[in-house]
PDB file of N, CA and C in Angstrom:
ATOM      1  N   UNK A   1      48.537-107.793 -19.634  1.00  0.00           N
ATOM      2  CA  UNK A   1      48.591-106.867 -18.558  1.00  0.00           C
ATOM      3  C   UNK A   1      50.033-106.728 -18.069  1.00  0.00           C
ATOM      4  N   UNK A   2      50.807-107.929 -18.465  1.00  0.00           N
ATOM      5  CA  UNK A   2      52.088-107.298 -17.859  1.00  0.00           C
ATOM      6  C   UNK A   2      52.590-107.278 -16.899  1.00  0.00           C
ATOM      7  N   UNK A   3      52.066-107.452 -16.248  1.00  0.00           N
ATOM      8  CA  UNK A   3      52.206-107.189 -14.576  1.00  0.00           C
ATOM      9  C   UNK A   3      52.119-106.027 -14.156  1.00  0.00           C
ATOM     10  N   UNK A   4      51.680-104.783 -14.358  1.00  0.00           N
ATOM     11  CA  UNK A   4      51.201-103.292 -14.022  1.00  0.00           C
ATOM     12  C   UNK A   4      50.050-103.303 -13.149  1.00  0.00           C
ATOM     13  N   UNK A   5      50.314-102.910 -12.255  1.00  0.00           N
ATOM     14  CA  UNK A   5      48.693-102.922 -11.480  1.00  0.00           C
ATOM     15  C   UNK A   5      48.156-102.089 -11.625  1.00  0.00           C
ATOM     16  N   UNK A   6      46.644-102.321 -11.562  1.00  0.00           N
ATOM     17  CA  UNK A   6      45.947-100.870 -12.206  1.00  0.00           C
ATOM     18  C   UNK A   6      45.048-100.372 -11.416  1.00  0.00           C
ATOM     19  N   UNK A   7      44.719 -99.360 -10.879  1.00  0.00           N
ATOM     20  CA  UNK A   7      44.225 -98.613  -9.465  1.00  0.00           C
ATOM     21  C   UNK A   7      43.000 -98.026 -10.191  1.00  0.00           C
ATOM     22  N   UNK A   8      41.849 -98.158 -10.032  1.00  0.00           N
ATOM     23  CA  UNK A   8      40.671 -97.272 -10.845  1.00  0.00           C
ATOM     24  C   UNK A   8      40.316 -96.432  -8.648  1.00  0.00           C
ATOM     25  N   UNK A   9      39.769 -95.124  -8.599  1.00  0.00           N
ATOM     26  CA  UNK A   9      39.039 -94.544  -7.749  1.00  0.00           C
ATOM     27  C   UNK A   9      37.572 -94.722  -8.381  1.00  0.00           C
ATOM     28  N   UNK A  10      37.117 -95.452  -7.509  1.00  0.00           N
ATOM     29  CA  UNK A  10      35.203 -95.479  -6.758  1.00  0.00           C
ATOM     30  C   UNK A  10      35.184 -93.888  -6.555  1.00  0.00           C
ATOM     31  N   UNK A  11      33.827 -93.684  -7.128  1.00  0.00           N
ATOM     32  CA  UNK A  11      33.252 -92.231  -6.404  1.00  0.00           C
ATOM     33  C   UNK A  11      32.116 -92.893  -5.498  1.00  0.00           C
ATOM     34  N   UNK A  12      32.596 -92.892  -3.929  1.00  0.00           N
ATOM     35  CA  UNK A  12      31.501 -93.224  -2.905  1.00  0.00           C
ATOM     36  C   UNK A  12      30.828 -91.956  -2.701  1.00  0.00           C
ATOM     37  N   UNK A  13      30.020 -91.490  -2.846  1.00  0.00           N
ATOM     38  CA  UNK A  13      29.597 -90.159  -1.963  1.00  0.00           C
ATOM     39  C   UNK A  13      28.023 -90.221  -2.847  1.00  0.00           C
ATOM     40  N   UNK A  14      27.215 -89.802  -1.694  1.00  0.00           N
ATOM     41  CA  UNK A  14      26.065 -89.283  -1.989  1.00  0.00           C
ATOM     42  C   UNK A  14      25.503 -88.698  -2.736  1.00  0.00           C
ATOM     43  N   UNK A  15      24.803 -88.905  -3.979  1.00  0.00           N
ATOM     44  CA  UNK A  15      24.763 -87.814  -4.984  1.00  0.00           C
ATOM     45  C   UNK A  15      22.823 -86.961  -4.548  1.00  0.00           C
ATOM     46  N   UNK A  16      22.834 -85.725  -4.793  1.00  0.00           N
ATOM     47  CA  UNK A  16      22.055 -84.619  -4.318  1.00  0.00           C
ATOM     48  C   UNK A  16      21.427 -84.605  -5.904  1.00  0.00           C
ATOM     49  N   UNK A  17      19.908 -84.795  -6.121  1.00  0.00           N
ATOM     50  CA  UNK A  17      18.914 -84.105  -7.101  1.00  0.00           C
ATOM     51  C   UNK A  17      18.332 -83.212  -6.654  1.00  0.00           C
ATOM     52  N   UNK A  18      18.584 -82.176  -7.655  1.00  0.00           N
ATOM     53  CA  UNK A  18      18.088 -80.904  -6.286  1.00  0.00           C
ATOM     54  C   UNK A  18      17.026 -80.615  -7.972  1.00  0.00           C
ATOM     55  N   UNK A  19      15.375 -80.891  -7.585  1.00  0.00           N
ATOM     56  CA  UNK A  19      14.210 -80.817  -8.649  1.00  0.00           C
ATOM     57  C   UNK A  19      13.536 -79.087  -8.806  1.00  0.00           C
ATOM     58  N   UNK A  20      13.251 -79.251 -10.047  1.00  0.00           N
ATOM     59  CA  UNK A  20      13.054 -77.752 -10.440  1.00  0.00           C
ATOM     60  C   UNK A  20      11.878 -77.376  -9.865  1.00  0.00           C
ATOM     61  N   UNK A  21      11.621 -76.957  -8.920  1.00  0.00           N
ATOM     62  CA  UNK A  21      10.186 -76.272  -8.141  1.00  0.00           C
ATOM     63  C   UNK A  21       9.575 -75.560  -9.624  1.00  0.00           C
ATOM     64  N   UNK A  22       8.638 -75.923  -9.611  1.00  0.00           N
ATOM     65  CA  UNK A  22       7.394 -74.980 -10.395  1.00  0.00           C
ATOM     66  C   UNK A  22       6.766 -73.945  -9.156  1.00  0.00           C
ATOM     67  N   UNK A  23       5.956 -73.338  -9.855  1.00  0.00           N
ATOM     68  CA  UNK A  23       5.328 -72.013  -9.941  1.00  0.00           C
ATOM     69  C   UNK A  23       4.350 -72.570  -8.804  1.00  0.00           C
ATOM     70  N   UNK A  24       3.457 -73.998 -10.024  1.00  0.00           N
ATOM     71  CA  UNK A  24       2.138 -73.932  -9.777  1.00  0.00           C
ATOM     72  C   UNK A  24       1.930 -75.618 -10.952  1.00  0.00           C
ATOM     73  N   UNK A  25       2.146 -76.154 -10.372  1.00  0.00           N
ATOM     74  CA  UNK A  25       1.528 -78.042 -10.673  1.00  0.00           C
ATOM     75  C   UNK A  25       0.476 -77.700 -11.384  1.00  0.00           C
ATOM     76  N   UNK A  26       0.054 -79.067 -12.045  1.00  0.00           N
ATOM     77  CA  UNK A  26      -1.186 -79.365 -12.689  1.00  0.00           C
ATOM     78  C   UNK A  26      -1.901 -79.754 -11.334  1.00  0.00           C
ATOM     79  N   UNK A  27      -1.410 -80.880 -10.759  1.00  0.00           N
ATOM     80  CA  UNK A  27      -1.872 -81.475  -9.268  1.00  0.00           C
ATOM     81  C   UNK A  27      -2.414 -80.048  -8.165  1.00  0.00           C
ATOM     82  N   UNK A  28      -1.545 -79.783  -8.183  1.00  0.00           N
ATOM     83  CA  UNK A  28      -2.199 -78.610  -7.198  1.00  0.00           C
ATOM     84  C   UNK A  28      -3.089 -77.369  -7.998  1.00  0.00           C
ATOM     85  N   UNK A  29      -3.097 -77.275  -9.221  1.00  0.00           N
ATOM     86  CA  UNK A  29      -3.780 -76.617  -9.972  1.00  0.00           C
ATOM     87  C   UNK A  29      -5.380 -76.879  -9.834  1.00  0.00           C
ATOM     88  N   UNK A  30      -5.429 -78.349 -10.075  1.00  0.00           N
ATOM     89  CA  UNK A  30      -6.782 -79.204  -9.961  1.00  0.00           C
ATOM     90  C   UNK A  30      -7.152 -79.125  -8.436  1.00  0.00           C
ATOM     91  N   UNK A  31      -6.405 -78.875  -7.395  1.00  0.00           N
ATOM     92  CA  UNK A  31      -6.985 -79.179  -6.060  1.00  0.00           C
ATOM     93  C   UNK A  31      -7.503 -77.641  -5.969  1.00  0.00           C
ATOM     94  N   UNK A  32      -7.161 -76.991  -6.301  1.00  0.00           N
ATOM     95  CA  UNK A  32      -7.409 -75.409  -5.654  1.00  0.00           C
ATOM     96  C   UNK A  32      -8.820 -75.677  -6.531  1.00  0.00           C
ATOM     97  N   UNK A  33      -8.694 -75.935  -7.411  1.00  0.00           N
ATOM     98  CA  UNK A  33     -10.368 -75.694  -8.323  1.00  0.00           C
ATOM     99  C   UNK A  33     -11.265 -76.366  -7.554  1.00  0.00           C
ATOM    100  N   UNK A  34     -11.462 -77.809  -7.084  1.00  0.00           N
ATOM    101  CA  UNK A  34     -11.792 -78.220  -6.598  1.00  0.00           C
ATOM    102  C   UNK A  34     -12.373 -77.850  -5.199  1.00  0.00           C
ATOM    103  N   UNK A  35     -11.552 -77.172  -4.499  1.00  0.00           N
ATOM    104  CA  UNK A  35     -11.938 -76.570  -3.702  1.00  0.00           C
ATOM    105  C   UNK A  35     -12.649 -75.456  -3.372  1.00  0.00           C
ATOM    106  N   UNK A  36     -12.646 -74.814  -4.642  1.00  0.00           N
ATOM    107  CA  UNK A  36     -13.493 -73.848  -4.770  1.00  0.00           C
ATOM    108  C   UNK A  36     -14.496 -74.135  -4.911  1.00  0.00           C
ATOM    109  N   UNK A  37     -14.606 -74.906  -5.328  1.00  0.00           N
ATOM    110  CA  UNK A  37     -16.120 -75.372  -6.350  1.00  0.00           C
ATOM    111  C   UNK A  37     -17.362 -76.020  -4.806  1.00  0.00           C
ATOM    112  N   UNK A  38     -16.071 -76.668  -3.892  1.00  0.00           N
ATOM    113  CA  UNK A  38     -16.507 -77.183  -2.569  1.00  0.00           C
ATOM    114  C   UNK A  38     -17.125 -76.077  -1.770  1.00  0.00           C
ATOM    115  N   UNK A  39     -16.775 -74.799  -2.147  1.00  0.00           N
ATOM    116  CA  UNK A  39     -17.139 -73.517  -1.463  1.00  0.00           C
ATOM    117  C   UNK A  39     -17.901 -73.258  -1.826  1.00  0.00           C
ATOM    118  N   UNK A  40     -18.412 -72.823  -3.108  1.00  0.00           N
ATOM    119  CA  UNK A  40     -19.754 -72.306  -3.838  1.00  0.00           C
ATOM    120  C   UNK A  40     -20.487 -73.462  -3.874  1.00  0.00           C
ATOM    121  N   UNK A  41     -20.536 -74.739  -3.460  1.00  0.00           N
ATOM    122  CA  UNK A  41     -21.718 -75.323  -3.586  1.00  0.00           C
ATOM    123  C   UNK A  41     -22.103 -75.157  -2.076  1.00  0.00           C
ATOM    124  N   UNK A  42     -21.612 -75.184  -0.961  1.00  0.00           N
ATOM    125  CA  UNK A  42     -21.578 -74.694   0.218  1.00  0.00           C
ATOM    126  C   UNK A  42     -22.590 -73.381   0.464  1.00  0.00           C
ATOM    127  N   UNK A  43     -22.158 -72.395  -0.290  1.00  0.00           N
ATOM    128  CA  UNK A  43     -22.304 -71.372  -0.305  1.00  0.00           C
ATOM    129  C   UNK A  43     -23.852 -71.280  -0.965  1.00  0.00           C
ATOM    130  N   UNK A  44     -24.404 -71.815  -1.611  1.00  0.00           N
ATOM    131  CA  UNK A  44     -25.408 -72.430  -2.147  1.00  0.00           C
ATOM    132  C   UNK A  44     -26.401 -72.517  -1.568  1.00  0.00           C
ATOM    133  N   UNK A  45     -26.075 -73.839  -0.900  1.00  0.00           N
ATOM    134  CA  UNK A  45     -26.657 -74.768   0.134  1.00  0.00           C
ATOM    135  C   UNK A  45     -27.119 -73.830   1.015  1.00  0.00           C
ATOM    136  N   UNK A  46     -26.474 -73.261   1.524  1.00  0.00           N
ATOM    137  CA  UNK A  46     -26.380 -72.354   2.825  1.00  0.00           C
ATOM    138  C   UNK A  46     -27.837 -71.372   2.565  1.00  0.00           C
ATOM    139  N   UNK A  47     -27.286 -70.443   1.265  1.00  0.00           N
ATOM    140  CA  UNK A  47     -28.185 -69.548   0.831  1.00  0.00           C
ATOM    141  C   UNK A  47     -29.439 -70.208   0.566  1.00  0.00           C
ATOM    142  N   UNK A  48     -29.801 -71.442  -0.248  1.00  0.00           N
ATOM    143  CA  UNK A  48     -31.125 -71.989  -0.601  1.00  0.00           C
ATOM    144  C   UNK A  48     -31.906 -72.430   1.193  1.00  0.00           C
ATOM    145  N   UNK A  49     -31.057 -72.890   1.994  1.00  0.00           N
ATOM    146  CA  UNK A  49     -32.006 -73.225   3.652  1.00  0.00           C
ATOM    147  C   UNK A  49     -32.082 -71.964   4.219  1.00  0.00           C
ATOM    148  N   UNK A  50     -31.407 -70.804   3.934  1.00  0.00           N
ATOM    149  CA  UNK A  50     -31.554 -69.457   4.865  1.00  0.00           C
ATOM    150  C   UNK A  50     -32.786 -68.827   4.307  1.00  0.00           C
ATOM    151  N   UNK A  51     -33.034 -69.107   2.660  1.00  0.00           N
ATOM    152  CA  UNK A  51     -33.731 -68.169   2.201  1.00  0.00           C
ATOM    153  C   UNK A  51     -35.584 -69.015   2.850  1.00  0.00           C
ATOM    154  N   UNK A  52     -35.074 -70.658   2.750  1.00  0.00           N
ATOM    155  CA  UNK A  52     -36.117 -71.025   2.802  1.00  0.00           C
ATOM    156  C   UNK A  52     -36.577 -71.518   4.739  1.00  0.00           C
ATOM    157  N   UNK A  53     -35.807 -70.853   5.367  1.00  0.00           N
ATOM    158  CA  UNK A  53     -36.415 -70.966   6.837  1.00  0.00           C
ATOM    159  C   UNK A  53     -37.026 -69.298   7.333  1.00  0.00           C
ATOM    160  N   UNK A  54     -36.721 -68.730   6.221  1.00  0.00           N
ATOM    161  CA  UNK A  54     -36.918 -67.024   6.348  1.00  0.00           C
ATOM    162  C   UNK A  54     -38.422 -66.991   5.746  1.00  0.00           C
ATOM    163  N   UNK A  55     -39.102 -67.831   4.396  1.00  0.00           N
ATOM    164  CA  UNK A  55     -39.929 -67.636   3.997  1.00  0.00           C
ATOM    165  C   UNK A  55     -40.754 -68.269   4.990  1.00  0.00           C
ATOM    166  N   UNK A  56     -40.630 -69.155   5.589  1.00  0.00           N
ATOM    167  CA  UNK A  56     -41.972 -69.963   6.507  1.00  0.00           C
ATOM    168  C   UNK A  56     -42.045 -69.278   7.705  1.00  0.00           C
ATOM    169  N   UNK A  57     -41.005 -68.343   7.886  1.00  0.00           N
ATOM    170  CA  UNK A  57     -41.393 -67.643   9.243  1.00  0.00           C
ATOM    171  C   UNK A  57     -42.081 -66.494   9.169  1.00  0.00           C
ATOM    172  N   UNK A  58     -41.825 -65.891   7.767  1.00  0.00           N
ATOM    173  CA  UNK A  58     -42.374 -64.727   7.605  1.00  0.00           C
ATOM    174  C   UNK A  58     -44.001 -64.952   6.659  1.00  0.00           C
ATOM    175  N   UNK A  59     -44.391 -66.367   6.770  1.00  0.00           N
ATOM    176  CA  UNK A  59     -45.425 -66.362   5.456  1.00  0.00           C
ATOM    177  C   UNK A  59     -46.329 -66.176   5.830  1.00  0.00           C
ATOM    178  N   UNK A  60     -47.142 -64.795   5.331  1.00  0.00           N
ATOM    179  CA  UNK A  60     -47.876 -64.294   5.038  1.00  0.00           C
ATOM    180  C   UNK A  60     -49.227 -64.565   3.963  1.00  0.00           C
ATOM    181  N   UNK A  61     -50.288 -64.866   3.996  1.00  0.00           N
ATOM    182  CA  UNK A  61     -50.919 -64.766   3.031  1.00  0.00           C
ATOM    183  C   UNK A  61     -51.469 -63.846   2.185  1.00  0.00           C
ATOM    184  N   UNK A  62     -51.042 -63.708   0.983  1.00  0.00           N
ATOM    185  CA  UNK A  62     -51.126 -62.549  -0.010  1.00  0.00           C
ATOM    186  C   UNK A  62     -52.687 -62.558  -0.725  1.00  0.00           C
ATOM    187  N   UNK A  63     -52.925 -61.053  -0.413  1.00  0.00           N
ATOM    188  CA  UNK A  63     -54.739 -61.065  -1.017  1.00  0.00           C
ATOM    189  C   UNK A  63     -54.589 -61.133  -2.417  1.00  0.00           C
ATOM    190  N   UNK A  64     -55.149 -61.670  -2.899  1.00  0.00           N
ATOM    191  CA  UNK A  64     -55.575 -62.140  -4.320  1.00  0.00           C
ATOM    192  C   UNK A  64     -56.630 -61.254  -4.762  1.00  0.00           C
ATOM    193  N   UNK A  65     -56.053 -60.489  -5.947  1.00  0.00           N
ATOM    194  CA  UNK A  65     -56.835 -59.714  -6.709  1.00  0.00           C
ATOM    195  C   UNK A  65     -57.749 -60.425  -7.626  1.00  0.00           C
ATOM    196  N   UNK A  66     -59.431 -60.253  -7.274  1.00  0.00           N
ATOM    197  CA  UNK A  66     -60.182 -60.784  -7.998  1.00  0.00           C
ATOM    198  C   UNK A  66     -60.644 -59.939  -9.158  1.00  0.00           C
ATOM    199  N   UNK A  67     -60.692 -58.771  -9.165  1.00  0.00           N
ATOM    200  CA  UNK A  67     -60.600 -58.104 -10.254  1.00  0.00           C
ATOM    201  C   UNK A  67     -62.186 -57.428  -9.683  1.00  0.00           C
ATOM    202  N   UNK A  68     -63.213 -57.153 -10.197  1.00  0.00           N
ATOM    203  CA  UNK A  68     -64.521 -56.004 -10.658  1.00  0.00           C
ATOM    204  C   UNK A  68     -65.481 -57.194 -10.246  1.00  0.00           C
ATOM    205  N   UNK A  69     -66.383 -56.868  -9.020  1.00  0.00           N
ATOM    206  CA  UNK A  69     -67.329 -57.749  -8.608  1.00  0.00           C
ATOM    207  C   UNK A  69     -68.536 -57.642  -9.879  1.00  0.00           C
ATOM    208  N   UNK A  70     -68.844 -56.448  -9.693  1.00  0.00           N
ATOM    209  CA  UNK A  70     -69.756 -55.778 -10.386  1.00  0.00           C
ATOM    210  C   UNK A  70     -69.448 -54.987 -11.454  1.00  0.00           C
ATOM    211  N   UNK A  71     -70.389 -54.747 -12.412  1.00  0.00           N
ATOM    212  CA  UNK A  71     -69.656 -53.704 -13.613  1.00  0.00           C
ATOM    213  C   UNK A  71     -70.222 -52.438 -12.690  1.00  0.00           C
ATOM    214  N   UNK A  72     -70.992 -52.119 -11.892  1.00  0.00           N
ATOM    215  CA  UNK A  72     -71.001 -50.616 -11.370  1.00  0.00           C
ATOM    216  C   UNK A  72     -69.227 -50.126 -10.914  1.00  0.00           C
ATOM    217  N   UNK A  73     -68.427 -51.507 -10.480  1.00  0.00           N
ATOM    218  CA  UNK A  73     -67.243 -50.849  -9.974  1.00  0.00           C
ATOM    219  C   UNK A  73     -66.205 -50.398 -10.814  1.00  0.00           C
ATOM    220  N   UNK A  74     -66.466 -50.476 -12.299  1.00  0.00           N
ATOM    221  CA  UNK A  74     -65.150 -50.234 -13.153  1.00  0.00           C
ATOM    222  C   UNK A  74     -65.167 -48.845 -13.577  1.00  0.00           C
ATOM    223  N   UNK A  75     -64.492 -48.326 -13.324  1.00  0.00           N
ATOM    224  CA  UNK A  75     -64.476 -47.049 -14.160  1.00  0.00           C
ATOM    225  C   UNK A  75     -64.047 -46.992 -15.696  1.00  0.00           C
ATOM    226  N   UNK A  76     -64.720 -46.314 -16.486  1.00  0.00           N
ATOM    227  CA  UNK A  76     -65.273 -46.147 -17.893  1.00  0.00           C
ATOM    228  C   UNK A  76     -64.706 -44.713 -18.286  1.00  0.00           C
ATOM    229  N   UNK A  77     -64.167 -44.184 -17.222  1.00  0.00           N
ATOM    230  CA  UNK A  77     -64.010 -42.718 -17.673  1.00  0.00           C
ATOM    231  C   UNK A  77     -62.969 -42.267 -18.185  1.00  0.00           C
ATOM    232  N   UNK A  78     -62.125 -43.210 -18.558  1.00  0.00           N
ATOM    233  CA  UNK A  78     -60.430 -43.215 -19.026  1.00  0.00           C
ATOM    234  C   UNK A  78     -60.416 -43.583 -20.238  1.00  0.00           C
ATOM    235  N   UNK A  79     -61.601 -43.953 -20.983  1.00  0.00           N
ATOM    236  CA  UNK A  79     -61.600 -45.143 -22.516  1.00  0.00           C
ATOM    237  C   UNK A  79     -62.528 -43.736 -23.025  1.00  0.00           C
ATOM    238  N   UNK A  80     -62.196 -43.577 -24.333  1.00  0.00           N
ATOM    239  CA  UNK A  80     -62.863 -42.367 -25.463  1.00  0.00           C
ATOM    240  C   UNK A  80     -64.231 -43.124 -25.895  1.00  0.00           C
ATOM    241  N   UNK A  81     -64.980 -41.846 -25.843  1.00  0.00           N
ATOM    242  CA  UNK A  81     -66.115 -41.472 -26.033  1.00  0.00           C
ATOM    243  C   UNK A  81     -66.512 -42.868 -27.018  1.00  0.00           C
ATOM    244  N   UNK A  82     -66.321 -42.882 -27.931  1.00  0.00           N
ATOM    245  CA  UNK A  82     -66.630 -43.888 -28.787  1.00  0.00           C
ATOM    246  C   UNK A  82     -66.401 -45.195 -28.635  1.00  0.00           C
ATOM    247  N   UNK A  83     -65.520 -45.706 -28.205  1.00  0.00           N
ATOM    248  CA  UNK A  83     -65.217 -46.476 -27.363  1.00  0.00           C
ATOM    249  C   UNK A  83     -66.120 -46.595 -26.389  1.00  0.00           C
ATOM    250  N   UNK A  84     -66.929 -46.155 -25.695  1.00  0.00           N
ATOM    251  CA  UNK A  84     -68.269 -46.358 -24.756  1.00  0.00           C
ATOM    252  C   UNK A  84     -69.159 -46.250 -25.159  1.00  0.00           C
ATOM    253  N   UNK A  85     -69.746 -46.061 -26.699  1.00  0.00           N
ATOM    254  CA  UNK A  85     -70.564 -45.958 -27.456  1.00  0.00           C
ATOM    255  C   UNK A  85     -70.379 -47.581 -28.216  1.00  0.00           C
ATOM    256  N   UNK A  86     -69.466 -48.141 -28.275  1.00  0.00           N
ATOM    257  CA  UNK A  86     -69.626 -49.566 -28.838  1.00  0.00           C
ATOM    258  C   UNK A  86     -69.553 -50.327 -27.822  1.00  0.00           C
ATOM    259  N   UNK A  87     -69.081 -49.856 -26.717  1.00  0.00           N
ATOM    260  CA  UNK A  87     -69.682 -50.740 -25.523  1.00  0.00           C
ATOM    261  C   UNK A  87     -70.701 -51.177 -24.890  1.00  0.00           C
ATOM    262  N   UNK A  88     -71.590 -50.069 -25.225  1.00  0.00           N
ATOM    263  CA  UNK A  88     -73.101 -49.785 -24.506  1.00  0.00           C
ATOM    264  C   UNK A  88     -74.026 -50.817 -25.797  1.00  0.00           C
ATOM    265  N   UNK A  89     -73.265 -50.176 -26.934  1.00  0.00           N
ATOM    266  CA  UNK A  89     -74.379 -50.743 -28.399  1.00  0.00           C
ATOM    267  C   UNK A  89     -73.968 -52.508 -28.349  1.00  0.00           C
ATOM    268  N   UNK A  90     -73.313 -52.569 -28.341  1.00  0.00           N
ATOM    269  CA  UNK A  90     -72.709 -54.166 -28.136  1.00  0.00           C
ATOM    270  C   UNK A  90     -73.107 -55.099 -27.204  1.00  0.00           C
ATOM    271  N   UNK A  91     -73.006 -54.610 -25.784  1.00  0.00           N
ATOM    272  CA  UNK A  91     -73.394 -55.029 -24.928  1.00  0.00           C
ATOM    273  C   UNK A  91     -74.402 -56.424 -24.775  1.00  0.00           C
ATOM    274  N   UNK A  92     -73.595 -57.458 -24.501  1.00  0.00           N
ATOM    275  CA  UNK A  92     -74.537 -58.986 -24.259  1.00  0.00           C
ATOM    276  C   UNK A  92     -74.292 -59.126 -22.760  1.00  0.00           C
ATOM    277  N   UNK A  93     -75.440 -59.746 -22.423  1.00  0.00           N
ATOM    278  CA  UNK A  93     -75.373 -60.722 -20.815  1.00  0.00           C
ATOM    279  C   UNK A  93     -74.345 -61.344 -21.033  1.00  0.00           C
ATOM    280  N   UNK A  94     -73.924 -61.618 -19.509  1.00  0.00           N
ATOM    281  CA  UNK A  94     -72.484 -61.952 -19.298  1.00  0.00           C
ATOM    282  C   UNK A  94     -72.796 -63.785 -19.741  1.00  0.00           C
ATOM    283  N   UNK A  95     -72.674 -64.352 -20.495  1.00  0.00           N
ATOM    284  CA  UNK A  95     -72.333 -65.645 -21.139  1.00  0.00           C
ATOM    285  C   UNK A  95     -70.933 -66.104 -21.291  1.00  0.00           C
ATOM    286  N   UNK A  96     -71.094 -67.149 -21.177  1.00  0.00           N
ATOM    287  CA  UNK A  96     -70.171 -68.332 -22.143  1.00  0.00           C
ATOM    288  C   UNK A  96     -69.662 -68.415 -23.610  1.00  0.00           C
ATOM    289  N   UNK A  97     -68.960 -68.366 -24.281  1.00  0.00           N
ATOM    290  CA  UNK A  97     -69.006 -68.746 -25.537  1.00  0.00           C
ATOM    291  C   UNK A  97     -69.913 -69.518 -26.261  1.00  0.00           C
ATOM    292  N   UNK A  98     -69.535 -70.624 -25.355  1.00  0.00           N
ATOM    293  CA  UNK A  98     -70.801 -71.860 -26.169  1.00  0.00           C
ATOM    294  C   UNK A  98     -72.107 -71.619 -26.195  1.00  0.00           C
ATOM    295  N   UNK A  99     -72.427 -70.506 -25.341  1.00  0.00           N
ATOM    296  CA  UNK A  99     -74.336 -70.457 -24.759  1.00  0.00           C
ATOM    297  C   UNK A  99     -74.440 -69.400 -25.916  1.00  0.00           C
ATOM    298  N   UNK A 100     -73.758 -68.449 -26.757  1.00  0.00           N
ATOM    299  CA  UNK A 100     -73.802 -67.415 -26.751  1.00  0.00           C
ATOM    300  C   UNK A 100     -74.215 -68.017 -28.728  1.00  0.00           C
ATOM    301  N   UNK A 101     -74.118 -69.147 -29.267  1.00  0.00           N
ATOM    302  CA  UNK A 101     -74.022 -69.631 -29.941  1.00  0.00           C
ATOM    303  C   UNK A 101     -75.157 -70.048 -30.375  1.00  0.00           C
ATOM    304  N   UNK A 102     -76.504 -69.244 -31.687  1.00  0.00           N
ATOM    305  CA  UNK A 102     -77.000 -69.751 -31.899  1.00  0.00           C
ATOM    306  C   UNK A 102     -76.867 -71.227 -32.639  1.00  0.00           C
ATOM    307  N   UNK A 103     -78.361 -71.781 -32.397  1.00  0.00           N
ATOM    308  CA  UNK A 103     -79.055 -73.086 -32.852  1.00  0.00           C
ATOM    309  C   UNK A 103     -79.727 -72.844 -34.188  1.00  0.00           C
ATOM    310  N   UNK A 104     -78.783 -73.246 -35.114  1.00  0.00           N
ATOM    311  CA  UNK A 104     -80.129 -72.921 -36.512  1.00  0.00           C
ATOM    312  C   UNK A 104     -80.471 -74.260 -36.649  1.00  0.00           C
TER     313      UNK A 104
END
């Protein structure tokens, strides 16, 4: 060394990372979904108790179609001629299958 003194400068000072902003994160990508999803099940919910405090207030009992008490009540007059000619010739008492079944 010689005897030369040797002077190096320190850089003291604060150094600044200045980070690249995105658009739109994966992290915040996943929260927005999430949150949606928190809405439509909400939204759900909501709709399945509205629909079902609306039906018990409004419930009604619905008449039940039994269909032709009697054969005087059916009308016959819409089916062709022949067609009421194998109806009449055909014609069994109102049975069962099984009853209807001879015994040899």
């Amino acid at each position: 060394m010689e005897g030369k003194p040797y002077l190096d400068a320190v850089y003291n000072e604060t150094v600044t990372v200045i980070e690249f902003e995105e658009g739109l994160d994966g992290e915040t990508f996943f929260l927005y979904i999430f949150l949606a999803a928190v809405i439509v099940l909400l939204l759900v919910i909501g709709q399945h108790f509205l629909t079902s405090f609306s039906k018990k207030s409004s419930s009604k009992k619905q008449a039940i179609e039994r269909g032709t008490g009697q054969s005087n009540d059916v009308d016959f007059e819409w089916l062709p001629k022949e067609t009421l000619r194998e109806i009449s010739k055909n014609s069994s008492p109102k049975q069962s299958p099984r009853q209807r079944k001879t015994v040899k």
